[in-house]
N, C-alpha and C. Protein backbone atom coordinates (compact mmCIF):
# COMPACT_ATOMS: atom_id res chain seq x y z
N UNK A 1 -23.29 4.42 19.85
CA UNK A 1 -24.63 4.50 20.38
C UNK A 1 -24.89 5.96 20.75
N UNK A 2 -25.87 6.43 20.17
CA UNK A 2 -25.84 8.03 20.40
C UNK A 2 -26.97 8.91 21.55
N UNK A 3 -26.96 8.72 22.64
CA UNK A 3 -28.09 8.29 23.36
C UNK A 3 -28.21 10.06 23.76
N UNK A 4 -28.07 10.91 22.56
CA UNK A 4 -28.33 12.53 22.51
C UNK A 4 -28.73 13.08 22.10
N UNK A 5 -29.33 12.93 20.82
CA UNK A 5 -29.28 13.63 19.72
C UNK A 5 -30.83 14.52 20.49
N UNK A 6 -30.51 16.12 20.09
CA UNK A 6 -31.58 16.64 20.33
C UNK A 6 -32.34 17.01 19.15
N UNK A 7 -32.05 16.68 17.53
CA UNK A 7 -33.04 16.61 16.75
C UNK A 7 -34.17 16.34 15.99
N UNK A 8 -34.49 15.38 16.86
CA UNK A 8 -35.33 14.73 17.32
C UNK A 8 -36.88 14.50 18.04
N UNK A 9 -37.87 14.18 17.29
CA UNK A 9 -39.05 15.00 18.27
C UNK A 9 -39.23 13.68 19.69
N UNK A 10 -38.55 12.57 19.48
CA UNK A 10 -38.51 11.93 20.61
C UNK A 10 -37.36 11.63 20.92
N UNK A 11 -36.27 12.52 21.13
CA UNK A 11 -35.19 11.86 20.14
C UNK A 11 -34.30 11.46 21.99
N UNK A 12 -32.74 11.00 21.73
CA UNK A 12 -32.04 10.36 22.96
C UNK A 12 -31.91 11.36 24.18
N UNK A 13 -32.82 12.82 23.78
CA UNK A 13 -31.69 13.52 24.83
C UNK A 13 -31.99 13.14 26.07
N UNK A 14 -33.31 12.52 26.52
CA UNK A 14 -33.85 12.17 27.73
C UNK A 14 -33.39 10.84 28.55
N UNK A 15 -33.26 10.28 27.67
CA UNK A 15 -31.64 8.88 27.52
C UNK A 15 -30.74 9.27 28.05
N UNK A 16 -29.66 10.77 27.46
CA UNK A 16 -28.48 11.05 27.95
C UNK A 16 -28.81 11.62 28.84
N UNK A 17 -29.47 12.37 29.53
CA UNK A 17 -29.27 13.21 31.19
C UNK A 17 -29.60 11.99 32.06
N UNK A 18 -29.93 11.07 31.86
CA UNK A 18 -30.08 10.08 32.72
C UNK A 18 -29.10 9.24 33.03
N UNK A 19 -28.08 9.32 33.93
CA UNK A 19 -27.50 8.07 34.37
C UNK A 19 -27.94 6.74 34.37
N UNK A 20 -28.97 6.52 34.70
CA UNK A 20 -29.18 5.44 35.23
C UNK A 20 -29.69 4.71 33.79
N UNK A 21 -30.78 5.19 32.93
CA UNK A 21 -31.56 5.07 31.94
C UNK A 21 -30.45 4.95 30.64
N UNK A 22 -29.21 5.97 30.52
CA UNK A 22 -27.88 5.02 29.39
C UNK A 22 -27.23 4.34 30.12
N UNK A 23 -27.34 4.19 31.15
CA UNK A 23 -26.49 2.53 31.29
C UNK A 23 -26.88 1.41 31.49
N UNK A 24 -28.47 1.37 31.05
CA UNK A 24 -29.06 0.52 30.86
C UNK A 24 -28.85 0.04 29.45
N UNK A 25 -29.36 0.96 29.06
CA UNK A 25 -29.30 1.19 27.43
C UNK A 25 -28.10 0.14 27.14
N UNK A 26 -27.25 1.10 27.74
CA UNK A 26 -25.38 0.68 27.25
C UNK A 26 -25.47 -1.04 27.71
N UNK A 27 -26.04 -1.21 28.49
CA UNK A 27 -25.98 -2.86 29.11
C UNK A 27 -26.22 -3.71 27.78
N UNK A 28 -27.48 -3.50 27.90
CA UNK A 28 -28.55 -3.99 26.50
C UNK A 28 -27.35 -4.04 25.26
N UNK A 29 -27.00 -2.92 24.74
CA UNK A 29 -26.21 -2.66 23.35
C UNK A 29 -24.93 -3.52 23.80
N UNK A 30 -24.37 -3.86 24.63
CA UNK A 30 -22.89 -4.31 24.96
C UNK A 30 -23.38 -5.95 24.63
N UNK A 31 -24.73 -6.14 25.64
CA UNK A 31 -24.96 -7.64 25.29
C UNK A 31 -25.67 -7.90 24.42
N UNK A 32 -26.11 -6.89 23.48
CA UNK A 32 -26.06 -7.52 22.11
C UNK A 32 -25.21 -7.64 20.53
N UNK A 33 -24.03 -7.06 20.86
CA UNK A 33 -22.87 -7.03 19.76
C UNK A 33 -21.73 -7.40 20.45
N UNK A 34 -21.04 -8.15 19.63
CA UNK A 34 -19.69 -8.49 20.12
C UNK A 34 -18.13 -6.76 20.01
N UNK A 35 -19.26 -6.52 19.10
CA UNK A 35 -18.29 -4.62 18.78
C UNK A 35 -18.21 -4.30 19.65
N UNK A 36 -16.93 -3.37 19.58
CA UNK A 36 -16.88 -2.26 20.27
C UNK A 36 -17.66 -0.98 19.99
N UNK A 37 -17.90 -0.48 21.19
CA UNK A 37 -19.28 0.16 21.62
C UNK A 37 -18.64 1.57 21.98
N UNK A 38 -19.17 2.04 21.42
CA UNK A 38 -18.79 3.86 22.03
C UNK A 38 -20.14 4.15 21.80
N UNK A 39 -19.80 5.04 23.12
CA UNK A 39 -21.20 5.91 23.74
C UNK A 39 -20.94 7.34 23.23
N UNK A 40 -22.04 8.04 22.72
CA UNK A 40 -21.89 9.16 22.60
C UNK A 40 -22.60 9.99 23.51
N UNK A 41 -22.01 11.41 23.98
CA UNK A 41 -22.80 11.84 25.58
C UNK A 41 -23.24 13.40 25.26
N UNK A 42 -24.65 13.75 25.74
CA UNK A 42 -24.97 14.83 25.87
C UNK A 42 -24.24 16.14 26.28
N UNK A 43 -24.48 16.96 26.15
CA UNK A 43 -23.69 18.30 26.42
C UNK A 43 -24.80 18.94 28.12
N UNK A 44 -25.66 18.55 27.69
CA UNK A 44 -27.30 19.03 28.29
C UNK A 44 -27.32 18.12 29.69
N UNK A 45 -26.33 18.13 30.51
CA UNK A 45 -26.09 17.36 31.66
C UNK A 45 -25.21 18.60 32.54
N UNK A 46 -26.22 17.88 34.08
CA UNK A 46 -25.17 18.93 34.98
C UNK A 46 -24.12 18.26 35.50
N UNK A 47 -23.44 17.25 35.08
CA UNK A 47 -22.39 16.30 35.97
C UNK A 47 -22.01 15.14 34.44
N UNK A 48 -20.99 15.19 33.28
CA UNK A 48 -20.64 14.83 32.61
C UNK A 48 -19.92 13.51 33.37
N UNK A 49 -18.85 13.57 34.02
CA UNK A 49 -18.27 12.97 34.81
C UNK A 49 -18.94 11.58 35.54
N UNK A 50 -20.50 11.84 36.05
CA UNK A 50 -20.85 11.10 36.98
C UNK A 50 -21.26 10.18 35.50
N UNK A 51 -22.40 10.82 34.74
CA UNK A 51 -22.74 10.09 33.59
C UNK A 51 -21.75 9.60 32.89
N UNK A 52 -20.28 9.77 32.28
CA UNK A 52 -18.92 9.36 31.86
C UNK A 52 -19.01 7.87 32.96
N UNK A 53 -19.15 7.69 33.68
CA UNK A 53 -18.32 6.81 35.21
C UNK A 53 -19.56 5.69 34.82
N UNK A 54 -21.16 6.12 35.15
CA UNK A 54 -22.12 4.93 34.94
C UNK A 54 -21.86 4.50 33.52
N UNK A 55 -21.87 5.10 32.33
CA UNK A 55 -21.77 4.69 31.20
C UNK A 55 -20.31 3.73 30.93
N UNK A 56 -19.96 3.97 31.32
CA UNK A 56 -18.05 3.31 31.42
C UNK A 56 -18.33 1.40 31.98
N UNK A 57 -18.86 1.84 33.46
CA UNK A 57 -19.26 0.87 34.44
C UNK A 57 -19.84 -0.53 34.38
N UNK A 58 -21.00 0.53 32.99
CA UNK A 58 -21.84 -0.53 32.13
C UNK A 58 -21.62 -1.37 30.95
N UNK A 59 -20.26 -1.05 30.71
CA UNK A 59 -19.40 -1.75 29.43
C UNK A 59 -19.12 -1.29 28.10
N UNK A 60 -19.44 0.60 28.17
CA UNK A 60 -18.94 1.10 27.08
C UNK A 60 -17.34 0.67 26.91
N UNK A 61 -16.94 0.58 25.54
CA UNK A 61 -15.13 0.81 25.42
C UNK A 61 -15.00 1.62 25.37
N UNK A 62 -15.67 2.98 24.55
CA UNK A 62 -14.94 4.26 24.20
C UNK A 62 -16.32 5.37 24.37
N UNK A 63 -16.10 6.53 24.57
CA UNK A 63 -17.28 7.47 25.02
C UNK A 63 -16.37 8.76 23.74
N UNK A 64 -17.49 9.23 23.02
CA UNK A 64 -17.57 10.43 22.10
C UNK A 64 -18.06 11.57 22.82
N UNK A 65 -17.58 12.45 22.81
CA UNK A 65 -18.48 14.04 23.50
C UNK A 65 -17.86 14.72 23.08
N UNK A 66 -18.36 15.88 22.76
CA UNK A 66 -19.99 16.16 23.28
C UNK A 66 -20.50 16.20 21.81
N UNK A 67 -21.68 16.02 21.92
CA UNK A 67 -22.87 15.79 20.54
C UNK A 67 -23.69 18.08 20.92
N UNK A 68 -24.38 17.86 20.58
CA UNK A 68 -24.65 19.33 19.92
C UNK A 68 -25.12 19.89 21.48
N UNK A 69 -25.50 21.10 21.71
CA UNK A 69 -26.09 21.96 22.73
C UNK A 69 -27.67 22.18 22.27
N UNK A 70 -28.22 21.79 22.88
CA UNK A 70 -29.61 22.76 22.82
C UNK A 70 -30.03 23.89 22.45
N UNK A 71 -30.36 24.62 21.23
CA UNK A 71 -30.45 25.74 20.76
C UNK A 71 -31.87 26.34 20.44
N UNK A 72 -32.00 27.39 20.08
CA UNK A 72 -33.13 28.01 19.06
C UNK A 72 -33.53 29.04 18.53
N UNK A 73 -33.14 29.01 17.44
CA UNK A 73 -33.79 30.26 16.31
C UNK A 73 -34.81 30.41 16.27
N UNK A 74 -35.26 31.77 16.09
CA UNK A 74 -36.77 32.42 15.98
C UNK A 74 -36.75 33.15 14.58
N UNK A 75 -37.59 33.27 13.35
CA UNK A 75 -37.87 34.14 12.41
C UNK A 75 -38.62 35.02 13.28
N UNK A 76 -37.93 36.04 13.18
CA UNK A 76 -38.83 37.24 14.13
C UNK A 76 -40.07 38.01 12.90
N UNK A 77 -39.82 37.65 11.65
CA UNK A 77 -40.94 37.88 11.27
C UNK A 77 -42.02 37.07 10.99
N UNK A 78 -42.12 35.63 10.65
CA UNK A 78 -43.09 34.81 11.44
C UNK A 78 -43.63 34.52 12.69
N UNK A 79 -42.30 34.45 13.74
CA UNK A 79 -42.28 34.94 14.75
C UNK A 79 -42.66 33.12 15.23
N UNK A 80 -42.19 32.14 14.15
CA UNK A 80 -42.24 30.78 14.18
C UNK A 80 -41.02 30.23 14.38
N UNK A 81 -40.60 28.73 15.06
CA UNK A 81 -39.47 28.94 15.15
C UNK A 81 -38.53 28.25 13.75
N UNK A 82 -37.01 28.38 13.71
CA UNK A 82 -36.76 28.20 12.77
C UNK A 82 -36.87 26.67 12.01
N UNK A 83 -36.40 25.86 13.10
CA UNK A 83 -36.26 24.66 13.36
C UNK A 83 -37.60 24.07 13.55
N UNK A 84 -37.67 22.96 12.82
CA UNK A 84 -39.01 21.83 12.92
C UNK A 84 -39.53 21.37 14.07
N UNK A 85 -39.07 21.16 15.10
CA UNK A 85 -39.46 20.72 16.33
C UNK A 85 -38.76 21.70 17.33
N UNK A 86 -38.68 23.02 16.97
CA UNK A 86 -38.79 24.23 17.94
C UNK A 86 -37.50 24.52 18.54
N UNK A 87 -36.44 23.71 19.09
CA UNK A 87 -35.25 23.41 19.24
C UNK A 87 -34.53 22.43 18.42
N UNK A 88 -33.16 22.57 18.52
CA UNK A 88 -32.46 21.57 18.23
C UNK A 88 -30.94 21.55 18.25
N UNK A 89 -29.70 21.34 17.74
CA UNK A 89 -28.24 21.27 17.80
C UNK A 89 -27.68 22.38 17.44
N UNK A 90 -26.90 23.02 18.27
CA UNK A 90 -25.92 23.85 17.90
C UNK A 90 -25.08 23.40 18.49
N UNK A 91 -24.32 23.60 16.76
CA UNK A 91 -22.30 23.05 17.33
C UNK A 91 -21.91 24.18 16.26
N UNK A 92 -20.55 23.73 16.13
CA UNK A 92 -19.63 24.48 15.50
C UNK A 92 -18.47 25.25 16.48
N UNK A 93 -17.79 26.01 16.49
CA UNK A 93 -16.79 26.72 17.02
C UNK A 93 -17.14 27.19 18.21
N UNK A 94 -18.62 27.32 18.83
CA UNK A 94 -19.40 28.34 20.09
C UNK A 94 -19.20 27.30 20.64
N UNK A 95 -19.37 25.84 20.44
CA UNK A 95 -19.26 24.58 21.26
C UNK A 95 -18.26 23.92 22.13
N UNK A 96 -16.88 24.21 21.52
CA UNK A 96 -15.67 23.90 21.76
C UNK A 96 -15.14 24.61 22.59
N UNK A 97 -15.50 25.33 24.03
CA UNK A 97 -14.69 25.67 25.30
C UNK A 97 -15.78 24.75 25.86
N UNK A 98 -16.75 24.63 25.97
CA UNK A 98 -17.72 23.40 26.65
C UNK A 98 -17.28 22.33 26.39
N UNK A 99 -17.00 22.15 25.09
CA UNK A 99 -17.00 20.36 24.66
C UNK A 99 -15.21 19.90 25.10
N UNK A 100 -14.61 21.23 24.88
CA UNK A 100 -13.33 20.53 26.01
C UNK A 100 -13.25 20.30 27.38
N UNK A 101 -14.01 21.68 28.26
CA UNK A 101 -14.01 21.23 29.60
C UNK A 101 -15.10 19.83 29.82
N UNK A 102 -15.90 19.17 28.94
CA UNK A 102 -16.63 18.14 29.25
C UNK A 102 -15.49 16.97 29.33
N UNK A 103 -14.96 16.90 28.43
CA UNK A 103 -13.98 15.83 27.63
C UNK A 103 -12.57 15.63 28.98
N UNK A 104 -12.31 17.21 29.50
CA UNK A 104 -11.55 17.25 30.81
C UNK A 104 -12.22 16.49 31.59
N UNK A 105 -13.01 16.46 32.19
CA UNK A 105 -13.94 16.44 33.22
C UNK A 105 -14.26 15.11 32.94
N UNK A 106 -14.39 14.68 32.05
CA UNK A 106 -14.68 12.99 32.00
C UNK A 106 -13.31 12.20 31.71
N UNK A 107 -12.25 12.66 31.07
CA UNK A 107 -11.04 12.01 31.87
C UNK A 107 -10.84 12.22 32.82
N UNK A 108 -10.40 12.91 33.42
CA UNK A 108 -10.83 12.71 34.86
C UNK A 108 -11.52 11.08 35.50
N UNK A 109 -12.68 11.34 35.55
CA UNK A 109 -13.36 10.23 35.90
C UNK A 109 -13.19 8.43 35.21
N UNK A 110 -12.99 8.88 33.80
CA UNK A 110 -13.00 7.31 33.52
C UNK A 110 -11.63 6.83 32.97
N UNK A 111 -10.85 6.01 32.39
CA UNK A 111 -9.95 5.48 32.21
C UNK A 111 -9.88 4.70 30.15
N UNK A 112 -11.17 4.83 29.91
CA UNK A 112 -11.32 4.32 28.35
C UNK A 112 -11.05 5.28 27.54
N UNK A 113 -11.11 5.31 26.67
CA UNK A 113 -11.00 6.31 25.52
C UNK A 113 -11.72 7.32 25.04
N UNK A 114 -11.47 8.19 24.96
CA UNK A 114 -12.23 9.53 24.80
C UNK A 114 -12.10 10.04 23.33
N UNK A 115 -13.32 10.43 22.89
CA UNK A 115 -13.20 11.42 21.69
C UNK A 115 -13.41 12.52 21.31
N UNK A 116 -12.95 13.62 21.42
CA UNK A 116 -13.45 14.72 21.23
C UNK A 116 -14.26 15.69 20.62
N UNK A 117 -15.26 15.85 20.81
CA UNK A 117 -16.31 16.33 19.30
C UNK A 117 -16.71 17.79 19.92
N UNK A 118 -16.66 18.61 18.92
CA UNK A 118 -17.07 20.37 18.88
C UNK A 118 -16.28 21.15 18.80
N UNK A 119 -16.67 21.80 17.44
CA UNK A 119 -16.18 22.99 16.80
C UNK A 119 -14.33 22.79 16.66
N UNK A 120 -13.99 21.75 16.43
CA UNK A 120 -13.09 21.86 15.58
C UNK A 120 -12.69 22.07 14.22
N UNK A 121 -11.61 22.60 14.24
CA UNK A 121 -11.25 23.23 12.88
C UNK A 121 -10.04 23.45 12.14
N UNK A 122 -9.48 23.07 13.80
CA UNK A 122 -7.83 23.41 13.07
C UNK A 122 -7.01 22.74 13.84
N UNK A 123 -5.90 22.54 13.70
CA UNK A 123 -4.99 21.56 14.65
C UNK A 123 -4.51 21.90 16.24
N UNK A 124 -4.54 23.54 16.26
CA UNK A 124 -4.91 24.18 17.67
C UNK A 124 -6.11 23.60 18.20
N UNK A 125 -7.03 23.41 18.00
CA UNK A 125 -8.45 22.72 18.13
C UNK A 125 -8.27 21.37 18.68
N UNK A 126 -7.61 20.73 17.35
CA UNK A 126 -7.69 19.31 18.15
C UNK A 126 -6.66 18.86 18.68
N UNK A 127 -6.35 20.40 19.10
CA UNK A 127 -4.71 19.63 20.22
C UNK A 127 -5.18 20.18 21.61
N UNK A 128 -6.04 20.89 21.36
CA UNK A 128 -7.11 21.31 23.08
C UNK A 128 -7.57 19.93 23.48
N UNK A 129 -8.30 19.10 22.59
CA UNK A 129 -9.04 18.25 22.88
C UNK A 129 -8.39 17.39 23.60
N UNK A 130 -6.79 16.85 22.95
CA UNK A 130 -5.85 15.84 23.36
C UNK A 130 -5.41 15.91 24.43
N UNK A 131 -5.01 17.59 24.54
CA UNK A 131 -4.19 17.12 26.08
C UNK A 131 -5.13 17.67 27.09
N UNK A 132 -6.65 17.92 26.63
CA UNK A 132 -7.44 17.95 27.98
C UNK A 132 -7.98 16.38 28.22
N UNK A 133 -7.69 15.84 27.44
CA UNK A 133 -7.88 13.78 27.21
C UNK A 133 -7.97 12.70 26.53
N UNK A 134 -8.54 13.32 25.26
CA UNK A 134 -9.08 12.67 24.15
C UNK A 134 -7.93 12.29 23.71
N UNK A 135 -8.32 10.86 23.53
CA UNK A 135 -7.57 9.88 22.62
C UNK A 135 -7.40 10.03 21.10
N UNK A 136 -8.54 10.55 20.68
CA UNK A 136 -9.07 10.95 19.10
C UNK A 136 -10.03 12.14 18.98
N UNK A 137 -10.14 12.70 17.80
CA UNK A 137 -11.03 13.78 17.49
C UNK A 137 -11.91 13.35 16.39
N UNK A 138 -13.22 14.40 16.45
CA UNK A 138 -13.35 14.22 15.35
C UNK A 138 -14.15 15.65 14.78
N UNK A 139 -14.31 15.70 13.58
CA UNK A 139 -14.56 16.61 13.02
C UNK A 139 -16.29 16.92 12.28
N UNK A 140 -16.86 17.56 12.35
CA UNK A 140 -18.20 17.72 11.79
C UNK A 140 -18.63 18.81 11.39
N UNK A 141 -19.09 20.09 12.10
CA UNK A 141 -19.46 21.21 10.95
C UNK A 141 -18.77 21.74 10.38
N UNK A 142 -17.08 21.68 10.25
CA UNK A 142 -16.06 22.72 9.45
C UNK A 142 -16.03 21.44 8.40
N UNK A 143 -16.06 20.81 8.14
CA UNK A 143 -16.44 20.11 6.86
C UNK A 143 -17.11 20.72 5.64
N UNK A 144 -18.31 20.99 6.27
CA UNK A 144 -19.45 21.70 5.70
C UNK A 144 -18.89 23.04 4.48
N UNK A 145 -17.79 23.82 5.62
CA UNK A 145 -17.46 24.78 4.93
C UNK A 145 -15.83 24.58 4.41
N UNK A 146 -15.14 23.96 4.95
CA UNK A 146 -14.06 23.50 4.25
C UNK A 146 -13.50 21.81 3.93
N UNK A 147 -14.44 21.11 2.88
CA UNK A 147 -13.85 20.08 2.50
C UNK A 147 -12.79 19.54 2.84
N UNK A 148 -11.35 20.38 3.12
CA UNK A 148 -10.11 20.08 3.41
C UNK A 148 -9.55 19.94 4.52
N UNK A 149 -10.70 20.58 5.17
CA UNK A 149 -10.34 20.70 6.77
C UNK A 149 -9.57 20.07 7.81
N UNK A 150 -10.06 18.26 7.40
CA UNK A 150 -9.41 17.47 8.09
C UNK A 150 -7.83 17.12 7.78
N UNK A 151 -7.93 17.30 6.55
CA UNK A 151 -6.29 17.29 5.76
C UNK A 151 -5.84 18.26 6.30
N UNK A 152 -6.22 19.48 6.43
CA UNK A 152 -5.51 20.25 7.47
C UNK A 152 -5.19 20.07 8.74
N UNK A 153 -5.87 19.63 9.38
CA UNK A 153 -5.69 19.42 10.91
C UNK A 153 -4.57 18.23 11.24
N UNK A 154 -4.80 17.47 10.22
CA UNK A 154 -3.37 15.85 10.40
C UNK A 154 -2.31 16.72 9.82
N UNK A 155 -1.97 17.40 9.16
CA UNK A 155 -1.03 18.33 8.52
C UNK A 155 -0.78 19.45 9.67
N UNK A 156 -1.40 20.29 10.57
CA UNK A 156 -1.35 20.84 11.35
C UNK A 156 -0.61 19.98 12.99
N UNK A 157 -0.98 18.93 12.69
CA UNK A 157 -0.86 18.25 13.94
C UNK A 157 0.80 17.45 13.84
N UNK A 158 0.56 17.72 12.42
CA UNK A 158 2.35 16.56 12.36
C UNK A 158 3.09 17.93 12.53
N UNK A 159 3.43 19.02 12.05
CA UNK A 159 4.11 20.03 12.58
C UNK A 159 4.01 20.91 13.55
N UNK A 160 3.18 20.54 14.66
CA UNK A 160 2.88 20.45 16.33
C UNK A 160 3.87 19.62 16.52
N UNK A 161 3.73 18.63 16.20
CA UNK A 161 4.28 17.40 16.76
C UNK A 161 5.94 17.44 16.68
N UNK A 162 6.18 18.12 15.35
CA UNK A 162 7.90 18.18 14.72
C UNK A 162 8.89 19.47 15.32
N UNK A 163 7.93 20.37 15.16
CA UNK A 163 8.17 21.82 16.22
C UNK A 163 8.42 21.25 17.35
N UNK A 164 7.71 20.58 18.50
CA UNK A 164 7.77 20.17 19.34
C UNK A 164 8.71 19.26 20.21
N UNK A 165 9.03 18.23 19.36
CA UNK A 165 9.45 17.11 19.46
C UNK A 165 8.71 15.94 20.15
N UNK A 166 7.72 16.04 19.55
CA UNK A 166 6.19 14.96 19.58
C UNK A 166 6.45 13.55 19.35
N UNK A 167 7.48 12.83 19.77
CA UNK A 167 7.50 11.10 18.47
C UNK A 167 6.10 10.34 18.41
N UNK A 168 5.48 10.61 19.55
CA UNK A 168 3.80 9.51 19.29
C UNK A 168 2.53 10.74 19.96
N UNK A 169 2.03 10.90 18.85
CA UNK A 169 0.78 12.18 19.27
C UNK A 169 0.15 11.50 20.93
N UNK A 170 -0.34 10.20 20.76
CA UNK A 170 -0.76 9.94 22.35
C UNK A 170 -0.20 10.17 23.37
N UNK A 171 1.24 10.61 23.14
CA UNK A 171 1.84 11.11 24.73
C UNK A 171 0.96 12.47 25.15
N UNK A 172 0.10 12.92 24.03
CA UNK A 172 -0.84 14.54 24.33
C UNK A 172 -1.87 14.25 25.37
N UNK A 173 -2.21 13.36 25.44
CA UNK A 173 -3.52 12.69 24.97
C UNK A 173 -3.73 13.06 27.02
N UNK A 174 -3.79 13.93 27.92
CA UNK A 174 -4.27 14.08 28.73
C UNK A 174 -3.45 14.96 29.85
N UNK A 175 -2.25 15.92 28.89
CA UNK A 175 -1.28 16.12 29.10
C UNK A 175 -1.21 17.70 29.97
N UNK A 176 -2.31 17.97 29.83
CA UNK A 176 -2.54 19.12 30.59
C UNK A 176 -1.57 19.24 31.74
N UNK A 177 -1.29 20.48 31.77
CA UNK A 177 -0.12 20.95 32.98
C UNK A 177 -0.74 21.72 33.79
N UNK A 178 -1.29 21.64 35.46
CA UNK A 178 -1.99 22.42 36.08
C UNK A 178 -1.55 22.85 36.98
């Protein structure tokens, strides 16, 4: 359930800064599918954590974050903006010291499963994600530019794991040492 997306000319982001308004949402979607339900959560929030805790509360199983940042390009020689509805998503690699301290910050608070989303790319990447909480990763604009990417990162992650002496990647999975 993606209750973020800022590309959108009406689109979820006004959904996700709201506590109260996705876990309604989340109510509704839980009692109408027998699935499991993952929430996906704004970046565009001042308290990830509190929103992580109502969304949880309300019967998500698993929560995805973070979905894109709020951005915007200008053609400075139209001087129009670049994007169709004036703003919209920036992710990629600029995303990923935010989208991990979010992903921290909401383990922390909730106890379900976490997924990590932004600017991953490489198995350093999605081993930030793990042991700041995330159960799973996932991958989206390095696709774009390397097809292989993800084959890299499970290939990256099994010789983390062998270097290491890793036997089950989930022992990462919130492992931060502070």
């Amino acid at each position: 359930l993606n209750i973020s997306c800022p590309n959108v000319k009406e689109g979820g982001i006004v959904i996700g800064n709201s506590a109260y308004a996705a876990s309604r949402l989340t109510e509704k979607a839980k009692r109408a599918s027998a699935r499991p339900l993952i929430v996906k959560l704004s970046p565009n929030v001042t308290d990830i954590a509190s929103l992580a805790r109502a969304i949880t509360e309300a019967g998500a199983d698993a929560l995805s974050l973070i979905n894109t940042l709020v951005g915007m390009s200008i053609d400075v020689n139209t001087r129009r903006p670049r994007l169709n509805y004036g703003t919209g998503g920036l992710s990629g690699p600029a995303i990923r010291p935010i989208a991990v301290r979010m992903v921290y910050e909401a383990a922390s608070a909730v106890s379900i499963p976490l997924i990590g989303i932004g600017g991953i790319a490489s198995a350093q990447d999605a081993l930030e994600f793990l042991i700041a909480g995330a159960s799973a990763i996932q991958i989206g604009t390095a696709n774009y530019y390397d097809p292989r990417v993800t084959i890299k990162v499970i290939d990256g992650l099994n010789d983390y794991c062998q270097k290491n002496h890793v036997v089950n990647i989930s022992t990462l999975t919130g492992s931060l040492v502070r």
